[in-house]
N, C-alpha and C. Protein backbone atom coordinates (compact mmCIF):
# COMPACT_ATOMS: atom_id res chain seq x y z
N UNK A 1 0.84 -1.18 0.00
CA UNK A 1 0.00 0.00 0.00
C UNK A 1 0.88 1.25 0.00
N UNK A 2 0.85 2.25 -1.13
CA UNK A 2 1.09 2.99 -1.05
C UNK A 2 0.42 4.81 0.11
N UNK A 3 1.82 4.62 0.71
CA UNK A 3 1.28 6.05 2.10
C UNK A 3 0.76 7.24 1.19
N UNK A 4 0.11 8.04 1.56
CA UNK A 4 0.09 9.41 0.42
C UNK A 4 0.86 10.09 1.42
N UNK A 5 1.30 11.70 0.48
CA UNK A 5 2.58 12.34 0.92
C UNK A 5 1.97 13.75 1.36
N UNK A 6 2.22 14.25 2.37
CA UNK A 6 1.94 15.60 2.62
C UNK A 6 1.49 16.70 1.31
N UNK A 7 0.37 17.49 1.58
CA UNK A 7 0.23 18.54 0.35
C UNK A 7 1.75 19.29 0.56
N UNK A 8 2.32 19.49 -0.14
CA UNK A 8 3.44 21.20 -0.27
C UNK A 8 2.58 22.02 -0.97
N UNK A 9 2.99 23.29 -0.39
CA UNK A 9 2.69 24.12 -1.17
C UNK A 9 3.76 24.79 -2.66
N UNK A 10 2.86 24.75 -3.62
CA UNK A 10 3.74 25.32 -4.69
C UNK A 10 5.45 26.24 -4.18
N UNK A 11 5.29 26.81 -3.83
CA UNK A 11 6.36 27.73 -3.62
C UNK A 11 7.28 26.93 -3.09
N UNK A 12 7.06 25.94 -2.11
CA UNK A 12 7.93 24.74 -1.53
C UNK A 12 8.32 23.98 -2.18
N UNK A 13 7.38 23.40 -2.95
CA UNK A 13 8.16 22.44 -3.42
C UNK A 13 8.84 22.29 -4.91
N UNK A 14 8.55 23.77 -4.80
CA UNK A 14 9.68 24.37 -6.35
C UNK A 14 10.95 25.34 -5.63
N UNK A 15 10.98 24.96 -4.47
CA UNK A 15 11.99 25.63 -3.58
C UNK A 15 13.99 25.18 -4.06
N UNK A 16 13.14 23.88 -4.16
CA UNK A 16 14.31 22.93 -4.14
C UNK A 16 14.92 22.70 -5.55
N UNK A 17 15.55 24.09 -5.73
CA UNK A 17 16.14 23.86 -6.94
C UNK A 17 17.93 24.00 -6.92
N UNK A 18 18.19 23.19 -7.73
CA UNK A 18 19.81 23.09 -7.90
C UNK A 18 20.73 24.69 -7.57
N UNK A 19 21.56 24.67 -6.96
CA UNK A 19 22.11 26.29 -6.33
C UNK A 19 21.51 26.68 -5.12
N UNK A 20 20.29 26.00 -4.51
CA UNK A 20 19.83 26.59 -3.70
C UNK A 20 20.27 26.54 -1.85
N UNK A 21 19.76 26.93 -1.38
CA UNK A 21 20.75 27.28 0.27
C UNK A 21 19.87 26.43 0.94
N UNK A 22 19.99 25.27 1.83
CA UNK A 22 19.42 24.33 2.39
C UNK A 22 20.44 24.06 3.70
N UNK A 23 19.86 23.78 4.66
CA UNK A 23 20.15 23.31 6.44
C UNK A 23 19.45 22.25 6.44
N UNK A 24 20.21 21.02 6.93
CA UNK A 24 20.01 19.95 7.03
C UNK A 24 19.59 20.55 9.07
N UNK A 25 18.09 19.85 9.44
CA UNK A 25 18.19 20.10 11.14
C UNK A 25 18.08 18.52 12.25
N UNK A 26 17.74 17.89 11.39
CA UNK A 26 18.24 16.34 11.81
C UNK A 26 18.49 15.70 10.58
N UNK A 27 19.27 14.63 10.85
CA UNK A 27 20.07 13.81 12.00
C UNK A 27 20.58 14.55 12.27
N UNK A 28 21.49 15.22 11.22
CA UNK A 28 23.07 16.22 11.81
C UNK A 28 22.23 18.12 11.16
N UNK A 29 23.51 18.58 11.98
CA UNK A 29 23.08 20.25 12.13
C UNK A 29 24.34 20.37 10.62
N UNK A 30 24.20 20.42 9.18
CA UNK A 30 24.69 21.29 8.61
C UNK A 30 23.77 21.57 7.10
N UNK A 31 24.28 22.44 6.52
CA UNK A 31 23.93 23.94 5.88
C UNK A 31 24.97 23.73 4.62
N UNK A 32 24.07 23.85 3.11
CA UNK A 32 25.21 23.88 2.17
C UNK A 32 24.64 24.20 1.13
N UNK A 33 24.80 23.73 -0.32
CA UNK A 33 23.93 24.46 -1.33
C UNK A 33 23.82 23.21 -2.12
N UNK A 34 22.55 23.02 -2.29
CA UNK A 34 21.80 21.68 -3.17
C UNK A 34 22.46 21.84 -4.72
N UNK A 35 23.43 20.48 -5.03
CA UNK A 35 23.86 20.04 -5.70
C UNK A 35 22.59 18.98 -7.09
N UNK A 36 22.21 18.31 -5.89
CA UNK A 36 21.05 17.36 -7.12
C UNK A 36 20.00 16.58 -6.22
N UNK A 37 18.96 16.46 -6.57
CA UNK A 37 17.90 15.99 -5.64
C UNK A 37 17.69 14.22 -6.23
N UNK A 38 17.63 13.43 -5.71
CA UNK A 38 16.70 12.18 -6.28
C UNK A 38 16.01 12.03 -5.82
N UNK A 39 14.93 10.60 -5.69
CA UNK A 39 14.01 10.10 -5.18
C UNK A 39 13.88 10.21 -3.43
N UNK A 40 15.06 9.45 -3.41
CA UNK A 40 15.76 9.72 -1.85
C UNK A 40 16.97 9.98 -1.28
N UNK A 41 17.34 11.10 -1.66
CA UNK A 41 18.35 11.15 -1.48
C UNK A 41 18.76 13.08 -1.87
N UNK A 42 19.43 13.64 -1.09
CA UNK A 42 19.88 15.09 -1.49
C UNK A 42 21.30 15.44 -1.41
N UNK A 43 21.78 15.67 -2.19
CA UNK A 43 23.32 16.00 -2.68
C UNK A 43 23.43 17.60 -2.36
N UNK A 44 24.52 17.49 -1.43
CA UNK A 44 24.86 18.84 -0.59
C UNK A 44 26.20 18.80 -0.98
N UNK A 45 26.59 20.62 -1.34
CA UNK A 45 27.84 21.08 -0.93
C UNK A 45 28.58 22.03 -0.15
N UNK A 46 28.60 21.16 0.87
CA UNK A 46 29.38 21.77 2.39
C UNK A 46 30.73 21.93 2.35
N UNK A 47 30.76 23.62 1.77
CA UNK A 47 32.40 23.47 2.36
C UNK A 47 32.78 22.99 1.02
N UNK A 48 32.88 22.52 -0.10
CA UNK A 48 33.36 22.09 -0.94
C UNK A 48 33.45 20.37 -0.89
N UNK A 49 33.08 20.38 0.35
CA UNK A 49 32.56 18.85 0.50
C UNK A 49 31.18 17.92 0.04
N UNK A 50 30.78 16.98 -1.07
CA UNK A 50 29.61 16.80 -1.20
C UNK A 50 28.89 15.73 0.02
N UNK A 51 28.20 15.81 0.60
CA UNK A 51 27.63 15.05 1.24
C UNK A 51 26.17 14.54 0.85
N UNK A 52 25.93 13.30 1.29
CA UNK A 52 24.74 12.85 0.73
C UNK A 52 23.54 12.65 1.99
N UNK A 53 22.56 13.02 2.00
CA UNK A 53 21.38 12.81 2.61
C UNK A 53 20.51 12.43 2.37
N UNK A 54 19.73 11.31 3.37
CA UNK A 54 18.37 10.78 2.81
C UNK A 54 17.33 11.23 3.61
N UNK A 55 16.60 11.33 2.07
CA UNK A 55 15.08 12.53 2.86
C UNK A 55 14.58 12.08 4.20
N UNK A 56 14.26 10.40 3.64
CA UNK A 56 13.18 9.71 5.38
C UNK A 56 13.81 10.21 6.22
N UNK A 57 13.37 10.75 7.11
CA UNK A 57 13.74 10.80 8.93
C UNK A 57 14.97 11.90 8.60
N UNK A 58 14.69 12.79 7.85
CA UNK A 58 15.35 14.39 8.32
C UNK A 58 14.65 15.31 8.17
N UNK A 59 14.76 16.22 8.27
CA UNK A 59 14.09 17.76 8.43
C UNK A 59 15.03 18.76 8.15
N UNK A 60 14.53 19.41 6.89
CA UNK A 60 15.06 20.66 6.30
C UNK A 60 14.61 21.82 6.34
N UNK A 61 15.82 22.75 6.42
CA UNK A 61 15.37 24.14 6.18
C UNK A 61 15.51 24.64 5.34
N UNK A 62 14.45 25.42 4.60
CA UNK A 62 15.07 26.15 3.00
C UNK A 62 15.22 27.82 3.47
N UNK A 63 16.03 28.25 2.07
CA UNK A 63 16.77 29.20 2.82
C UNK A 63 16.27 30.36 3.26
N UNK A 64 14.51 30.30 2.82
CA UNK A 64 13.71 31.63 3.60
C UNK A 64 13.39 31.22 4.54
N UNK A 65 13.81 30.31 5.67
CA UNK A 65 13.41 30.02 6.96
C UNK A 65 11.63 29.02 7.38
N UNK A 66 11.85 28.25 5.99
CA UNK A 66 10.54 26.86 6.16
C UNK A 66 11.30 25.94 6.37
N UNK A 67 10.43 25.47 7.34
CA UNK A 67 11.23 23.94 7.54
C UNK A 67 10.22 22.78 6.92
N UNK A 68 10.51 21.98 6.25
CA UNK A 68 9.80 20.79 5.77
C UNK A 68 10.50 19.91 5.78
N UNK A 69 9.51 18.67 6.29
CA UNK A 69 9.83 17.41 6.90
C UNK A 69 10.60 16.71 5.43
N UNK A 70 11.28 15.81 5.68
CA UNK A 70 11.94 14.97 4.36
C UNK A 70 11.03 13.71 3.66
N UNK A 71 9.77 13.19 4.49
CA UNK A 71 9.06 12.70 4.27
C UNK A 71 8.09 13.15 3.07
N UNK A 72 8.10 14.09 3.24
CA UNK A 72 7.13 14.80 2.25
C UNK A 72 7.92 15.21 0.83
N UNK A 73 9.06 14.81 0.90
CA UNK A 73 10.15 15.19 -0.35
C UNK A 73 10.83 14.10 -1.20
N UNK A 74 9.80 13.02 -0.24
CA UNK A 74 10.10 11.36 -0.72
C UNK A 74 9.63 11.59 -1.99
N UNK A 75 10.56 10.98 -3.50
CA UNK A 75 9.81 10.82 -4.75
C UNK A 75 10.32 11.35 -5.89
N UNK A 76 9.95 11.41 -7.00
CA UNK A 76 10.60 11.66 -7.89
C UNK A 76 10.70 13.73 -8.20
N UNK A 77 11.24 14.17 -7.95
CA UNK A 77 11.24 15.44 -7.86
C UNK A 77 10.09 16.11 -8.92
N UNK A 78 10.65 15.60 -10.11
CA UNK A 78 9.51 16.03 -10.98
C UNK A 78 8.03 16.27 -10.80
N UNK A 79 7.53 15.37 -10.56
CA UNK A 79 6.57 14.72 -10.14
C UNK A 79 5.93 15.80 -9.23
N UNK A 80 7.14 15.89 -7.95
CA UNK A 80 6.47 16.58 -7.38
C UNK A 80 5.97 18.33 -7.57
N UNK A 81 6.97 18.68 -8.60
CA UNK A 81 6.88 20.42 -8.63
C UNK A 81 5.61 20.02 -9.35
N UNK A 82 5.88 19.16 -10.42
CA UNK A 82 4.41 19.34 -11.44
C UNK A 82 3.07 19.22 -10.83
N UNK A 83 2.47 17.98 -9.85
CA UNK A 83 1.54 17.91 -8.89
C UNK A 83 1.06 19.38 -7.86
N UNK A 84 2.29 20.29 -7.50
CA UNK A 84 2.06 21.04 -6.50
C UNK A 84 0.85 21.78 -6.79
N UNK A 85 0.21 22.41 -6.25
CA UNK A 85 -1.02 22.71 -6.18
C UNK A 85 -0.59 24.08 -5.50
């Protein structure tokens, strides 16, 4: 059975675009600029360092100060800007 996924709102979930300023606030406390999004998974560059994160079970901040859960960012990116409502 497929779970359904939180509404985003448009502006959110076209937030998440490549260049953009993102804070990781769990598991770990860091802050870098979105490299590439997948299904599950978000490509950060900290520092010149890429690090990889998976959406389930974190919580992000985008860089006007929303926080949205990673659950809700589960999926094919596309998908989701096009759906937003």
């Amino acid at each position: 059975m497929k779970w359904p996924r939180p509404h985003l709102p448009r502006d959110v979930a076209r937030a998440l675009q490549p260049g953009a300023r993102l804070e990781i606030l769990e598991p770990t406390h860091r802050s870098g600029r979105l490299i590439v999004e997948t299904r599950n998974m978000v490509l950060l560059d900290v520092g010149g360092k890429i690090i990889k994160v998976p959406k389930m079970g974190s919580v992000f901040m985008l860089g006007d100060g929303r926080i949205v859960s990673g659950s809700a960012l589960v999926g094919d990116p596309v998908d989701r800007t096009v759906r937003a409502k």
